[in-house]
Protein backbone atom coordinates (compact mmCIF):
# COMPACT_ATOMS: atom_id res chain seq x y z
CA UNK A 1 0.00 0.00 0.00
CA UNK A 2 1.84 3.44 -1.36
CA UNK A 3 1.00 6.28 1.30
CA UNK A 4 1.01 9.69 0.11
CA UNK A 5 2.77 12.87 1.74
CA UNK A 6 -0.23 14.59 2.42
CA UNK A 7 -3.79 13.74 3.79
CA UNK A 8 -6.85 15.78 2.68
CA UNK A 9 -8.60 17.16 5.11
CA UNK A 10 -12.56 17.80 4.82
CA UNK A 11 -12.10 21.55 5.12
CA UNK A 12 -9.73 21.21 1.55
CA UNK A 13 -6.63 21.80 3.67
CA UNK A 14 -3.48 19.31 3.43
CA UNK A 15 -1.46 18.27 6.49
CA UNK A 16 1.74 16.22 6.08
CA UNK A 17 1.30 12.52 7.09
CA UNK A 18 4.40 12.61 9.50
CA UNK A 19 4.80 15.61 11.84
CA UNK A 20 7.21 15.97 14.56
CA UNK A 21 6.06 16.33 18.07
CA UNK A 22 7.70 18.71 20.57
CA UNK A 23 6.44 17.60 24.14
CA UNK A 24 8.67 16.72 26.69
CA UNK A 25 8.35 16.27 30.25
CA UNK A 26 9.53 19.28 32.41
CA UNK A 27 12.43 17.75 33.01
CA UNK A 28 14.11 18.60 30.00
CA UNK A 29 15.34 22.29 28.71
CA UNK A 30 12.89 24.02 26.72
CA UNK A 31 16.22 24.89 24.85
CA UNK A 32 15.89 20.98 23.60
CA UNK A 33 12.67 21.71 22.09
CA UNK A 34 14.47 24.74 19.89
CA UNK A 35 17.22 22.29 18.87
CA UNK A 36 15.22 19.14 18.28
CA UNK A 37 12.81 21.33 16.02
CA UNK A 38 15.88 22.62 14.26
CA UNK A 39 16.52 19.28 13.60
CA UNK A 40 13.74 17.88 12.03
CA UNK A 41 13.43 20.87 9.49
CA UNK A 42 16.25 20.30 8.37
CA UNK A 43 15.96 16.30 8.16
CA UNK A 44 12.30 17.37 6.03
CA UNK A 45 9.40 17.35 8.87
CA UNK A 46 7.07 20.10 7.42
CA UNK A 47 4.41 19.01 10.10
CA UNK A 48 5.36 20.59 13.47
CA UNK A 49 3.02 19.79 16.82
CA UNK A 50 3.08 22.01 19.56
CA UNK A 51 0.80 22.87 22.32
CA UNK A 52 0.42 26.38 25.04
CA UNK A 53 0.06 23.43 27.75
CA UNK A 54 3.99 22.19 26.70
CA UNK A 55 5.23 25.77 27.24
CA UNK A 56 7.86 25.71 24.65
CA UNK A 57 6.02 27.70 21.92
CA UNK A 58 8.64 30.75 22.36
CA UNK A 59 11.40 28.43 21.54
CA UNK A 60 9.87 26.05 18.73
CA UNK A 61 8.65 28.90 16.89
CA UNK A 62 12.12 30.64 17.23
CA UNK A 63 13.50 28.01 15.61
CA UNK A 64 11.16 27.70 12.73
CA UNK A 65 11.61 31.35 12.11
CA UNK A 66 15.61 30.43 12.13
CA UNK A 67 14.63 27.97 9.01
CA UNK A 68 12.49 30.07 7.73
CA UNK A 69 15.87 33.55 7.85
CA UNK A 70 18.03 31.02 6.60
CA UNK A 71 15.87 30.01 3.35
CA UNK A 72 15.52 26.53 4.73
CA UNK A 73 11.78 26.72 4.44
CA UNK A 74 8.99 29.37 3.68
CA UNK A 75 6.36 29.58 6.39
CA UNK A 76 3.64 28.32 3.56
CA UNK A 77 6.36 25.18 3.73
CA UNK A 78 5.31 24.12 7.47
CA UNK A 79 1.91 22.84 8.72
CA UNK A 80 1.81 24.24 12.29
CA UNK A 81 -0.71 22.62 14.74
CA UNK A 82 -1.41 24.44 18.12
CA UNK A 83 -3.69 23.58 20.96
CA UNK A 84 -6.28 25.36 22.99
CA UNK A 85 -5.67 24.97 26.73
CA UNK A 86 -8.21 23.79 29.41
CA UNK A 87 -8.09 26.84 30.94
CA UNK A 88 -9.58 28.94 28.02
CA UNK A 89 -12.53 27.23 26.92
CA UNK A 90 -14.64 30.77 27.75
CA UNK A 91 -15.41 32.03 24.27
CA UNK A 92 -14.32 35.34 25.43
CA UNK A 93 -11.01 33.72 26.06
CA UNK A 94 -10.19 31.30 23.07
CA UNK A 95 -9.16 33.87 20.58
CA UNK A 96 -6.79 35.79 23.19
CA UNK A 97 -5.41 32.43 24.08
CA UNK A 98 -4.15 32.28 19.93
CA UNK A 99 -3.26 35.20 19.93
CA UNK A 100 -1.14 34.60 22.57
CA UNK A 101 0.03 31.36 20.66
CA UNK A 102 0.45 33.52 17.51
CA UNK A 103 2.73 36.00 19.46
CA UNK A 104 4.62 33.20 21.15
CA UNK A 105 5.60 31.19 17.99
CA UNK A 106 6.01 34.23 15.70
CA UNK A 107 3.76 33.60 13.13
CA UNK A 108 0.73 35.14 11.54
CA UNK A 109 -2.07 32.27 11.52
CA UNK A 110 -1.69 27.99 12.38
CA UNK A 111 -2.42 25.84 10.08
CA UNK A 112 -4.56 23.54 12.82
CA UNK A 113 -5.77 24.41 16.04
CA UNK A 114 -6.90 21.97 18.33
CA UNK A 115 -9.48 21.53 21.48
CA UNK A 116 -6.47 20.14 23.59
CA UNK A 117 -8.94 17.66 25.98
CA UNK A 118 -12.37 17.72 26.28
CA UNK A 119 -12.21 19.04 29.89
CA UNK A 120 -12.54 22.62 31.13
CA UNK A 121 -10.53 24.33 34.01
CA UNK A 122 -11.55 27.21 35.99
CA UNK A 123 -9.84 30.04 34.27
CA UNK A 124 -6.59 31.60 35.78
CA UNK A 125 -2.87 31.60 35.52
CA UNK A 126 -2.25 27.74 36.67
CA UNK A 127 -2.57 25.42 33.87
CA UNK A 128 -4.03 22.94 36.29
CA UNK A 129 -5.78 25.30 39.11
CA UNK A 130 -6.45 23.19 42.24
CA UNK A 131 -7.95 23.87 45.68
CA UNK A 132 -6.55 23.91 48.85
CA UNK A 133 -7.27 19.97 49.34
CA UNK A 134 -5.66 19.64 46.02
CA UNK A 135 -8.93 18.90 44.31
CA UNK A 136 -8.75 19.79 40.71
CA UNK A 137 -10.86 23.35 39.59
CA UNK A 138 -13.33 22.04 36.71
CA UNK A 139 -15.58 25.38 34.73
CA UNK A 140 -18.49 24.64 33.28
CA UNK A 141 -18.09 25.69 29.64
CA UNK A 142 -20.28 23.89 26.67
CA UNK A 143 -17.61 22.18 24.40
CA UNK A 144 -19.75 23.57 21.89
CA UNK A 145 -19.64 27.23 22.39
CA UNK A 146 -15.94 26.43 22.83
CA UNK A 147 -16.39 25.30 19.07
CA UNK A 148 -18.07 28.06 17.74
CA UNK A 149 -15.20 30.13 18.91
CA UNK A 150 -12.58 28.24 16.96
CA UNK A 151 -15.17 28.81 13.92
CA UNK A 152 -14.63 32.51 14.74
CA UNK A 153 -10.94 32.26 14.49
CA UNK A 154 -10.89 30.37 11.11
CA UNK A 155 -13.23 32.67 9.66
CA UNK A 156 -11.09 35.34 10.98
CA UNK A 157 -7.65 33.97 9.15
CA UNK A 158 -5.98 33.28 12.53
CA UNK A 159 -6.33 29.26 11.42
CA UNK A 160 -6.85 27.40 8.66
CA UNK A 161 -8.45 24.74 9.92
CA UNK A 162 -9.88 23.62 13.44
CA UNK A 163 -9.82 19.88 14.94
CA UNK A 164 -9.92 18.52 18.45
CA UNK A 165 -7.98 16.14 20.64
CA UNK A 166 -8.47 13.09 23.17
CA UNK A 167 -12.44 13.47 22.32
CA UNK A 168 -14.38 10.22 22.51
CA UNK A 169 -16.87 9.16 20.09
CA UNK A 170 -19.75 11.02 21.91
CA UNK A 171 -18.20 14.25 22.40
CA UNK A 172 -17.10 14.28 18.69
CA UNK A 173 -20.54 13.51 17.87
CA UNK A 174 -21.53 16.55 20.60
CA UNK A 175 -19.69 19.19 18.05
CA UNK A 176 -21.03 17.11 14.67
CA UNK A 177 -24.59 17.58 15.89
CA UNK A 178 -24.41 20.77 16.77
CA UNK A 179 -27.02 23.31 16.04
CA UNK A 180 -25.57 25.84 13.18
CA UNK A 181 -22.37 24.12 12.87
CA UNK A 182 -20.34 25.99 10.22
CA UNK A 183 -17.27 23.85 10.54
CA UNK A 184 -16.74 20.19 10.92
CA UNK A 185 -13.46 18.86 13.10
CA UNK A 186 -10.47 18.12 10.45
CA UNK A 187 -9.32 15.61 12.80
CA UNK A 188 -8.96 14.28 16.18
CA UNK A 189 -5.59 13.57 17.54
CA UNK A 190 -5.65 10.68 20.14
CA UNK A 191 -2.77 8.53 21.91
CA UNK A 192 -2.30 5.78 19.05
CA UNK A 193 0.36 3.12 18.79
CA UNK A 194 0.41 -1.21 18.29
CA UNK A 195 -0.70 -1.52 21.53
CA UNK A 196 -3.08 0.79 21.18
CA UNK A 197 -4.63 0.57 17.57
CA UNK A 198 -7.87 2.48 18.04
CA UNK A 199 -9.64 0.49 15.58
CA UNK A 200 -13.19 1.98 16.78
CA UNK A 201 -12.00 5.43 16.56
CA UNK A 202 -10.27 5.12 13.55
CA UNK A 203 -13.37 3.52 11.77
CA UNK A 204 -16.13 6.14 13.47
CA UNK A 205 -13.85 9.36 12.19
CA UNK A 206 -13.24 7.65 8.50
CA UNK A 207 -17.30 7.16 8.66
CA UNK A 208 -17.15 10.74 8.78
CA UNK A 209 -14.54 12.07 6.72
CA UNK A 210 -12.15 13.02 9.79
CA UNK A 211 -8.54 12.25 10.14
CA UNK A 212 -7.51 10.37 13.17
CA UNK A 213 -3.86 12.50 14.24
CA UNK A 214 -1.49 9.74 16.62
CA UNK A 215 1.02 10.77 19.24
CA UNK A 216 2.46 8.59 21.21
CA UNK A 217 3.22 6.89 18.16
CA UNK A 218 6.01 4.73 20.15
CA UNK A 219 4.38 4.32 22.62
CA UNK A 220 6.02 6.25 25.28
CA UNK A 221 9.02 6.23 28.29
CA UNK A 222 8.56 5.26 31.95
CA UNK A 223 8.40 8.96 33.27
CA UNK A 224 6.80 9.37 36.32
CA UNK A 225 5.09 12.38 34.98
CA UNK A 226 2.19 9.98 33.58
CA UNK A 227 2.46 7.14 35.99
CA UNK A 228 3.87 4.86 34.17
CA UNK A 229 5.03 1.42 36.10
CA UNK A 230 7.95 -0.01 35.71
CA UNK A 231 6.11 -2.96 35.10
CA UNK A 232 4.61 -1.55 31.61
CA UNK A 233 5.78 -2.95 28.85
CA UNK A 234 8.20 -1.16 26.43
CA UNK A 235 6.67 -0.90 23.09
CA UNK A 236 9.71 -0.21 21.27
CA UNK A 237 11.02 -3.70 22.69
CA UNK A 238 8.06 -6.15 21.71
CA UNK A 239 9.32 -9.30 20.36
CA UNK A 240 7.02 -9.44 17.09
CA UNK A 241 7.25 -5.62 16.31
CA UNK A 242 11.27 -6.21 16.02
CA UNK A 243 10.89 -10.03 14.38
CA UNK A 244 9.49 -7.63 11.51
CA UNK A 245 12.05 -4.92 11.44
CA UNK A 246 14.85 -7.16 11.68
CA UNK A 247 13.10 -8.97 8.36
CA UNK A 248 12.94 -5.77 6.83
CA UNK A 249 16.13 -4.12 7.79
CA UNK A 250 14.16 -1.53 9.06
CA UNK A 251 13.94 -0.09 12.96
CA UNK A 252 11.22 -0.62 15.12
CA UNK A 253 10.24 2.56 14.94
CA UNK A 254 10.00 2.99 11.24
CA UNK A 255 8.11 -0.43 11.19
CA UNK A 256 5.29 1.05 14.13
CA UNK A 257 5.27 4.35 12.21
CA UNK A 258 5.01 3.02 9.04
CA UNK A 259 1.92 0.59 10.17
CA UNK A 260 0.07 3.15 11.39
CA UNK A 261 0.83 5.20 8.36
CA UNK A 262 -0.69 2.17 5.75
CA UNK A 263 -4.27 2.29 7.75
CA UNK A 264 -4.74 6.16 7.08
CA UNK A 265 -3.41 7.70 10.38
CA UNK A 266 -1.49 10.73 10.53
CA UNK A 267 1.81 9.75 13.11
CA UNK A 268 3.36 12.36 15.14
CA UNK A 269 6.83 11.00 15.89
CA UNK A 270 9.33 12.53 18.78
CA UNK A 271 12.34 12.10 19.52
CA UNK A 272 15.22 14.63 20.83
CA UNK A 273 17.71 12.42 19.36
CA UNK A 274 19.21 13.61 15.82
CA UNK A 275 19.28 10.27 14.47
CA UNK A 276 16.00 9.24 15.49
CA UNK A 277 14.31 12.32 14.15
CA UNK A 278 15.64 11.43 10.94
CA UNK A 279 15.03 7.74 10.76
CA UNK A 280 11.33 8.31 12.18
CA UNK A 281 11.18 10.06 8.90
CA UNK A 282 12.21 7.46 6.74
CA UNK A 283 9.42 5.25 6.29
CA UNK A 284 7.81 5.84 3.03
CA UNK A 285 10.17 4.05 0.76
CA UNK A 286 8.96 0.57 2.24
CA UNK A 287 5.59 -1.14 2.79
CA UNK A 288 4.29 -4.06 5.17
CA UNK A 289 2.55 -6.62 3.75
CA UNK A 290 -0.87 -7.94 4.32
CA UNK A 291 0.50 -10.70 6.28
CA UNK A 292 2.85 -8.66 8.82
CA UNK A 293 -0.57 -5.76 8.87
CA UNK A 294 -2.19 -8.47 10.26
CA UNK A 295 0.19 -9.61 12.65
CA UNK A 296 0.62 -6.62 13.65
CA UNK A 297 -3.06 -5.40 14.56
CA UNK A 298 -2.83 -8.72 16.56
CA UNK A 299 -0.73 -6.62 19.16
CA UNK A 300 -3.20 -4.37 20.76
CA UNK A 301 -3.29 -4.60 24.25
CA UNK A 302 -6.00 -1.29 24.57
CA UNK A 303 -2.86 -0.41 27.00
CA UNK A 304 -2.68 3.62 27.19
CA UNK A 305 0.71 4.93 28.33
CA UNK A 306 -1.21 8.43 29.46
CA UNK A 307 -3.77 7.77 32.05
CA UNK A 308 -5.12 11.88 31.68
CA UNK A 309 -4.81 11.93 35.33
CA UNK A 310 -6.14 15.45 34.99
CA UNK A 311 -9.77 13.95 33.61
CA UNK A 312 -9.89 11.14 35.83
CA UNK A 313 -12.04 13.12 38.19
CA UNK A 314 -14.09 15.36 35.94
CA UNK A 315 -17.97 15.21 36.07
CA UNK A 316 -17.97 15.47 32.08
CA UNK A 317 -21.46 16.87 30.99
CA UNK A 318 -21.86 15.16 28.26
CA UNK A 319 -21.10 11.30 29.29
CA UNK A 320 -18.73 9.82 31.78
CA UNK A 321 -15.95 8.03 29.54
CA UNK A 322 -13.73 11.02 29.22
CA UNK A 323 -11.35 9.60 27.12
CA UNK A 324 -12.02 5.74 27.47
C-alpha cells in the first residue's frame, strides 16, 4: 500500500502525514525543544506539533523562524498545529489564548488548532488550578460554544483549519450535531500506537470524513510524569514488532510508524535524538505486507501509556468516559 505525503482534510486543507512532536516532560530544557525542532526541518518534517500546555512555543517557533531567515523553508512550507488549553474554553477567552500562541511562535495564523482535551478548568494563571485539598478546579463551559469560537478564528484567518484532541466518540458527535455548525473537526488527535490501535476510533472518524492525528506513536518512556510502572511494557522492545524490522532491515520505529501510516493515520513522531528524528522520517520508501498488517493489529493490548490523570475526576457533561 503506497501512502502519500499529504492527507486531505474535509475543510480542503493538506497536512503532512508525519509531523514531529515537541512535548517533553519538564524535566528537560525548553532549549531541547528549539534544537530538536531545528533538527527535524532540516531532516524534512514540514508538520510541526506544539501545544500552550507544553510551554515551549517561544522556543519552537524561534526556531522555525531560524529555518524560515536562513531560506531553509517558507512559512507556507510548514503545517503548524497548536492547541487550545483547558483553561480557556470561555469564548471570550479562546481567541486571546491564539493570539497569545500567535505572538509566542512568531507567526501570523496555524495551520490547525486543536481543542487540547475535552475538559474545562476554571480560568486563571495555573494550567491545572487546584484547591486547597488539592482537588482539581473544573468550569463549566459547553464544548460547543468552545467550538463556535474556533469557527470565529478560522473565519477570521488566525487558522486554517480547526480539529480537536483526546475526544471520545460522543463528544465528537456533541460538536457534529451541533445546532448551526459551520465547521466540521479536520481531525482528532488521540494517543495511538500497536498496543493501542484504536480500531473503533479510527473507523467512526473515517465514517465521517475526519482524520484520526497519533502521538504517542512509540508508545512512550517510563516517566513518572504519567504514571507509568515499571512494570509496563516497552513498546519499542516487543518481540514481534522487532521479528518484523529485523526482516525488513528496518527499525522498530519505522516499522510502528510506518503501520500506522498504511491504515490512514497521521503519526506524530518525537524524539530529541538527531538520528532518530531522521530515521522516524524514513518510512515511506517501504511497505508491510498484508500478512505482517495483520500480525501486527494482533498486538493491541487497549494499553494507554497516558492515564489523563487530569480527567480522571471530571464530572464530564456530556457522558462519563472522558477519554475511554
Amino acid at each position: 500500500m503506497d501512502v502519500e505525503l499529504y492527507v486531505l482534510l474535509n475543510d480542503g486543507h493538506k497536512i503532512p502525514v508525519i509531523g514531529f512532536g515537541t512535548f517533553a516532560p519538564d524535566k528537560f530544557p525548553k532549549s531541547m525543544a528549539e534544537e530538536a525542532t531545528r533538527v527535524a526541518i532540516e531532516a524534512g518534517y514540514r508538520h510541526i506539533d506544539s501545544a500552550y500546555m507544553y510551554g515551549n512555543e517561544v522556543e519552537v517557533g524561534r526556531a522555525i523562524k531560524e529555518k524560515i531567515s536562513d531560506g531553509t523553508i517558507r512559512r507556507e512550507d510548514v503545517f503548524h498545529t497548536g492547541k487550545l488549553w483547558s483553561t480557556f474554553h470561555s469564548p471570550d477567552l479562546v481567541r486571546p489564548a491564539l493570539e497569545k500562541s500567535l505572538r509566542d511562535l512568531q507567526m501570523d495564523h496555524l495551520d490547525l488548532f486543536l481543542i487540547h482535551i475535552p475538559v474545562d478548568f476554571k480560568p486563571g494563571e495555573d494550567l491545572v488550578p487546584v484547591d486547597e485539598n488539592g482537588k482539581y478546579l473544573y468550569n463549566n463551559t459547553d464544548l460547543r460554544d468552545t467550538w463556535e469560537a474556533l469557527e470565529q478564528c478560522k473565519d477570521a484567518g488566525l487558522v486554517k483549519s480547526i480539529g480537536v484532541s483526546n475526544f471520545n466518540r460522543r463528544q465528537v458527535e456533541l460538536i457534529l450535531n451541533k445546532p448551526g455548525l459551520k465547521h466540521k473537526p479536520v481531525c482528532n488527535q488521540v494517543e495511538c500506537h500497536l498496543y493501542l490501535n484504536q480500531s473503533k476510533m479510527l473507523e467512526f472518524c473515517k465514517s465521517h470524513d475526519i482524520v484520526l492525528v497519533a502521538y504517542s506513536a512509540l508508545g512512550s518512556s517510563r516517566d513518572e510524569t504519567w504514571g507509568i510502572g515499571q512494570d509496563t511494557p516497552v513498546l519499542l522492545e516487543d518481540s514481534v514488532l522487532n521479528a518484523i524490522a529485523d526482516k525488513l532491515g528496518r527499525t522498530p520505529a519505522q516499522v510502528a510508524i510506518r503501520y500506522l501510516l498504511q491504515r490512514g493515520i497521521v503519526v506524530l513522531a518525537k524524539s530529541f535524538t538527531p538520528a532518530r528524528i531522521k530515521q522516524n522520517l524514513q518510512v515511506l520508501d517501504f511497505q508491510l505486507s498484508g500478512e505482517d498488517m495483520t500480525t501486527l493489529d494482533g498486538r493491541n493490548k487497549n494499553l494507554r501509556y497516558d492515564s489523563m490523570p487530569i480527567a480522571a475526576s471530571w464530572d464530564d457533561k456530556v457522558n462519563n468516559e472522558c477519554f475511554y
